[in-house]
C-alpha atoms as a PDB file:
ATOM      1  CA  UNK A   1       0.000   0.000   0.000  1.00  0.00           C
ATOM      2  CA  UNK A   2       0.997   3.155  -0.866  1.00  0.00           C
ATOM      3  CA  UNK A   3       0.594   6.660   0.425  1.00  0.00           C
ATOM      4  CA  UNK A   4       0.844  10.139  -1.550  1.00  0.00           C
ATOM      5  CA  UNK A   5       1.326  12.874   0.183  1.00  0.00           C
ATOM      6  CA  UNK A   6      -0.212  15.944  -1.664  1.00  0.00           C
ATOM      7  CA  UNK A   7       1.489  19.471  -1.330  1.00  0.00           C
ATOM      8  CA  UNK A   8       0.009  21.868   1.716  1.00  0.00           C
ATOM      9  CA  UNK A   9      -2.038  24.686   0.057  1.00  0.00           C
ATOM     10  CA  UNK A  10      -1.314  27.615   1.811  1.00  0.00           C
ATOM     11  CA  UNK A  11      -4.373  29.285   3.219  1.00  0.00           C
ATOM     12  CA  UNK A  12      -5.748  32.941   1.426  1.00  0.00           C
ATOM     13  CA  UNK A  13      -4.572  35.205   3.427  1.00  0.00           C
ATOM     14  CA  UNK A  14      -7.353  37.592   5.212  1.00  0.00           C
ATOM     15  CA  UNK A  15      -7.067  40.445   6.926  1.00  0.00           C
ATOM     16  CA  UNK A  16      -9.307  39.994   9.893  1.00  0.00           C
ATOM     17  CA  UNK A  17     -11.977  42.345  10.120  1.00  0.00           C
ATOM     18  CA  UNK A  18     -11.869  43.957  13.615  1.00  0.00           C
ATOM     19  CA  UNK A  19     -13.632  47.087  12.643  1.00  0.00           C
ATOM     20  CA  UNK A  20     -16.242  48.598  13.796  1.00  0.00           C
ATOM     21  CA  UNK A  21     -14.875  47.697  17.365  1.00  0.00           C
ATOM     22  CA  UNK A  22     -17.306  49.059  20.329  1.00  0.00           C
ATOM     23  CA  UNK A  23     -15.685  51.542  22.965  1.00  0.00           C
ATOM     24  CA  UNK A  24     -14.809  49.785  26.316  1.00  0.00           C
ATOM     25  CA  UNK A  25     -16.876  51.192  28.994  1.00  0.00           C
ATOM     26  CA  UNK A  26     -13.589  52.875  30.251  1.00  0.00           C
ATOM     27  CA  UNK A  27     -12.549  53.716  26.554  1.00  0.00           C
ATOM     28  CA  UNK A  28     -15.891  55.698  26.701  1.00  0.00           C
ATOM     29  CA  UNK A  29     -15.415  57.173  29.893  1.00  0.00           C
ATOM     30  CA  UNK A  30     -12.241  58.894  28.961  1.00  0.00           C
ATOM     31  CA  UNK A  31     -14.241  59.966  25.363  1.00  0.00           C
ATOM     32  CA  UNK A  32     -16.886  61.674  27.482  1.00  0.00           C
ATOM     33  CA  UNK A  33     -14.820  63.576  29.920  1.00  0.00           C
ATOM     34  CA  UNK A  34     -12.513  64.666  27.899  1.00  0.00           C
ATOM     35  CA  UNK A  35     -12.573  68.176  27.519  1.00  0.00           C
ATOM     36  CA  UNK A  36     -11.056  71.389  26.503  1.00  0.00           C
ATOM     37  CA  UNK A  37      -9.784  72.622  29.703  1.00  0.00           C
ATOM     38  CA  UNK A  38      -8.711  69.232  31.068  1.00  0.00           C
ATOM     39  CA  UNK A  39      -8.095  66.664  28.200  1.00  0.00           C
ATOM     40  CA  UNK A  40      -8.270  62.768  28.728  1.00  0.00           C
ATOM     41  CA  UNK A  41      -4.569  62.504  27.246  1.00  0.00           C
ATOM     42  CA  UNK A  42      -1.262  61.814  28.788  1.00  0.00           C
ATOM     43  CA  UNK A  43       2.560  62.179  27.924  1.00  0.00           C
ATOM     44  CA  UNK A  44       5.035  59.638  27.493  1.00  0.00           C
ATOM     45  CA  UNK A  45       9.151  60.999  28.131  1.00  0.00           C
ATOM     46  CA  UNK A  46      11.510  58.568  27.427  1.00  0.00           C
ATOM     47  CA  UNK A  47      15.606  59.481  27.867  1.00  0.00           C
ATOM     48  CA  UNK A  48      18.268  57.458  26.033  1.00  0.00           C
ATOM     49  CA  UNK A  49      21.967  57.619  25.644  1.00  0.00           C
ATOM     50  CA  UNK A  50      23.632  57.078  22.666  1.00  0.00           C
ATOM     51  CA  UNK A  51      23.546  57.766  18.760  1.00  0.00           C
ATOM     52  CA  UNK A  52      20.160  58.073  17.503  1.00  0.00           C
ATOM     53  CA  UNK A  53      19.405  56.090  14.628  1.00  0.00           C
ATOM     54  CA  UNK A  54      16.421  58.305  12.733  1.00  0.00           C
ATOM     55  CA  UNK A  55      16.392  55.662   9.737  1.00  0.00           C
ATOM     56  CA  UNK A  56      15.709  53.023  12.137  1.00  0.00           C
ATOM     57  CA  UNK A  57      13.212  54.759  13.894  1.00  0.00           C
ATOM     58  CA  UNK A  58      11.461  55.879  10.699  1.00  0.00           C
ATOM     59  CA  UNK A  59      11.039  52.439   9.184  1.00  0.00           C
ATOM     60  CA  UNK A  60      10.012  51.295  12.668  1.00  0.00           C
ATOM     61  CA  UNK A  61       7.213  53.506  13.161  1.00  0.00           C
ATOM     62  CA  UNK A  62       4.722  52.142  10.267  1.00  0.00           C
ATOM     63  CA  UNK A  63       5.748  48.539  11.990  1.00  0.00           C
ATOM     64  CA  UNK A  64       4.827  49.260  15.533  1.00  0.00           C
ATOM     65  CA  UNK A  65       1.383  51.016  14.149  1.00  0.00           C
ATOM     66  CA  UNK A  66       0.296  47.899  12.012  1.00  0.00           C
ATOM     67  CA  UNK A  67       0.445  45.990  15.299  1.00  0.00           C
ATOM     68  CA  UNK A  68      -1.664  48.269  17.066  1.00  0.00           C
ATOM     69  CA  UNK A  69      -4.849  48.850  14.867  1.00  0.00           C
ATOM     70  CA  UNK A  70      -6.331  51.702  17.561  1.00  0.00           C
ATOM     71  CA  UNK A  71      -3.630  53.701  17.226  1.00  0.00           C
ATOM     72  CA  UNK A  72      -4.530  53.749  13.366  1.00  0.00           C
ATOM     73  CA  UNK A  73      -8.152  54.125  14.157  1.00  0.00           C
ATOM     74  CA  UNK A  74     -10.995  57.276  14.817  1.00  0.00           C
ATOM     75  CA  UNK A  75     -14.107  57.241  16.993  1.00  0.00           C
ATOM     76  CA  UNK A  76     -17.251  57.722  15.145  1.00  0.00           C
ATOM     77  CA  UNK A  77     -20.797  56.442  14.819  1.00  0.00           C
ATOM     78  CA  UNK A  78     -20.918  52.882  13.104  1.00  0.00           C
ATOM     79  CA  UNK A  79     -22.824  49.696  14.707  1.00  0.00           C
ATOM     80  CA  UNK A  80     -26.164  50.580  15.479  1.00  0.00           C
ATOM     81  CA  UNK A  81     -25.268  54.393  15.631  1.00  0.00           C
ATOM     82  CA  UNK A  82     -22.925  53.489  18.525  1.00  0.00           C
ATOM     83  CA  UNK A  83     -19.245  55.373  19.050  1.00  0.00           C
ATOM     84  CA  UNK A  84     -17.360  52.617  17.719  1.00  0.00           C
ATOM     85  CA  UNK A  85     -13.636  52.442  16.755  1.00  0.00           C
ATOM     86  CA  UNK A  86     -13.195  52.879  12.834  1.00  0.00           C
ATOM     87  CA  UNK A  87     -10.373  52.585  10.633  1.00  0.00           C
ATOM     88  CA  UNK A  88      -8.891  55.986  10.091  1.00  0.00           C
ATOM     89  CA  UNK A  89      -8.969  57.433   6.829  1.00  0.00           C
ATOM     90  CA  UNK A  90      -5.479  59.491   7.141  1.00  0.00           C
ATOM     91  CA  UNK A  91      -4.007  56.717   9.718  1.00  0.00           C
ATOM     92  CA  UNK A  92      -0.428  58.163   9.432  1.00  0.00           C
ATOM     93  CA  UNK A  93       1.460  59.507  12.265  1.00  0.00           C
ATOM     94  CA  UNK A  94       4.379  61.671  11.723  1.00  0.00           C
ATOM     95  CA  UNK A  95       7.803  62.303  13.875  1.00  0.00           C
ATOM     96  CA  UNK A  96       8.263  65.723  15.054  1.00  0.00           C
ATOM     97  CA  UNK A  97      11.952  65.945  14.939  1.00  0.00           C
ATOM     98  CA  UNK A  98      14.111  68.402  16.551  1.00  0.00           C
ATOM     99  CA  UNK A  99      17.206  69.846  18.732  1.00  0.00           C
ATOM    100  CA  UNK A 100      17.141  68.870  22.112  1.00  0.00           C
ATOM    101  CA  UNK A 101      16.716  72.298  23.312  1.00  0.00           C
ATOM    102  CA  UNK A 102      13.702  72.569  21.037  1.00  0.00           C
ATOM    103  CA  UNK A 103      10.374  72.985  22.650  1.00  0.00           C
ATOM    104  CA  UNK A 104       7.429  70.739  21.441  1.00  0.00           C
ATOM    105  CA  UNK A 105       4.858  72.435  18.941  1.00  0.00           C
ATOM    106  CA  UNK A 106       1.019  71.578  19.834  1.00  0.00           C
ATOM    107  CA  UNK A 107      -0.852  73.416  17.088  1.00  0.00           C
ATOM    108  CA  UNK A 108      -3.802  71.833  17.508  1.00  0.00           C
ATOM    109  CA  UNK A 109      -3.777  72.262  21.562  1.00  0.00           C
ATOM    110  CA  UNK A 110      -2.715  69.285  23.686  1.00  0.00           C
ATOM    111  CA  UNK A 111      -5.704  67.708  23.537  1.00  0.00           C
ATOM    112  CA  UNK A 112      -6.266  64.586  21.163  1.00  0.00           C
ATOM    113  CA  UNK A 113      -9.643  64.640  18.998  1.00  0.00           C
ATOM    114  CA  UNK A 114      -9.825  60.919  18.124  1.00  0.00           C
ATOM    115  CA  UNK A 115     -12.834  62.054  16.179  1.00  0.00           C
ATOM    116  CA  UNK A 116     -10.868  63.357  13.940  1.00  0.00           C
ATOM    117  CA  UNK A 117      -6.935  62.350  14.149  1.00  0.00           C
ATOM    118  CA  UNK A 118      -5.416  59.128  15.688  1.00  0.00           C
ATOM    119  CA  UNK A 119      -4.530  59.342  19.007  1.00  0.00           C
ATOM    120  CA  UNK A 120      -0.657  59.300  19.024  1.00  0.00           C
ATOM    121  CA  UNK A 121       1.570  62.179  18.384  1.00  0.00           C
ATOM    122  CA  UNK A 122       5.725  61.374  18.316  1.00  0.00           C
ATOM    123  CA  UNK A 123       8.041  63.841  18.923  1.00  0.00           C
ATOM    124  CA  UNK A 124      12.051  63.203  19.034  1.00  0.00           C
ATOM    125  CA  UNK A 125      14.296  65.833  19.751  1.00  0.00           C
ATOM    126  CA  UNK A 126      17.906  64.654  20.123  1.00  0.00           C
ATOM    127  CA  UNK A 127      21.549  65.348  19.930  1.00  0.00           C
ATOM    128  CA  UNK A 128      24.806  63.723  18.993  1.00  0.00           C
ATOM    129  CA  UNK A 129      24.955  61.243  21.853  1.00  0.00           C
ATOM    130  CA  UNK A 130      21.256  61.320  23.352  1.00  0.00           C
END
């Protein structure tokens, strides 16, 4: 008796469809009381020593996002008129790059309107050795 062995067929790939995602309760407590004066957002400061590799860090960027699909994502009406998380339609995020000494910009105001932007901002300043 013999056995053949036919070749795997590799599965179509599919992008799983996570969107529209509902709001967490917490996600939409931190939608709702957000506000002007006193905005639901918070800052990250990391320090590092040594040479900065901005090439790295560019091509890196895109990576990290396509692993995290809310940080590429809005807040808007979708299932059954509910806030849900959407796919963004401008899902890019862009480095801020500067001197070290350089203050941050915020035109747009600190506060993060996932309505209509995603909700991470990056900026690097840097010198020769930090």
């Amino acid at each position: 008796m013999s056995t053949a062995v036919s070749p795997q067929i590799a599965a179509p790939a599919r992008v799983p469809r996570l969107f529209p995602l509902y709001l967490t309760p917490f996600e939409e407590y931190m939608l709702w009381d957000d506000r002007t004066d006193y905005p639901m957002t918070f800052v990250v400061k990391m320090e590092f020593d040594g040479k900065l590799n901005r090439d790295a860090i560019t091509d890196a960027l895109p990576k990290a996002l396509s692993r995290h699909p809310l940080l590429q994502a809005n807040v808007k009406p979708a299932k059954g008129n509910r806030v849900c998380w959407v796919a963004a339609e401008q899902p890019n995020v862009e480095i801020s790059w500067g001197a070290i000494d350089e203050p941050l910009e915020l035109p747009r105001g600190e506060a993060i309107d996932l309505r209509q932007e995603v909700g991470l901002r990056v900026w690097i300043r840097a010198t020769e050795d930090r």
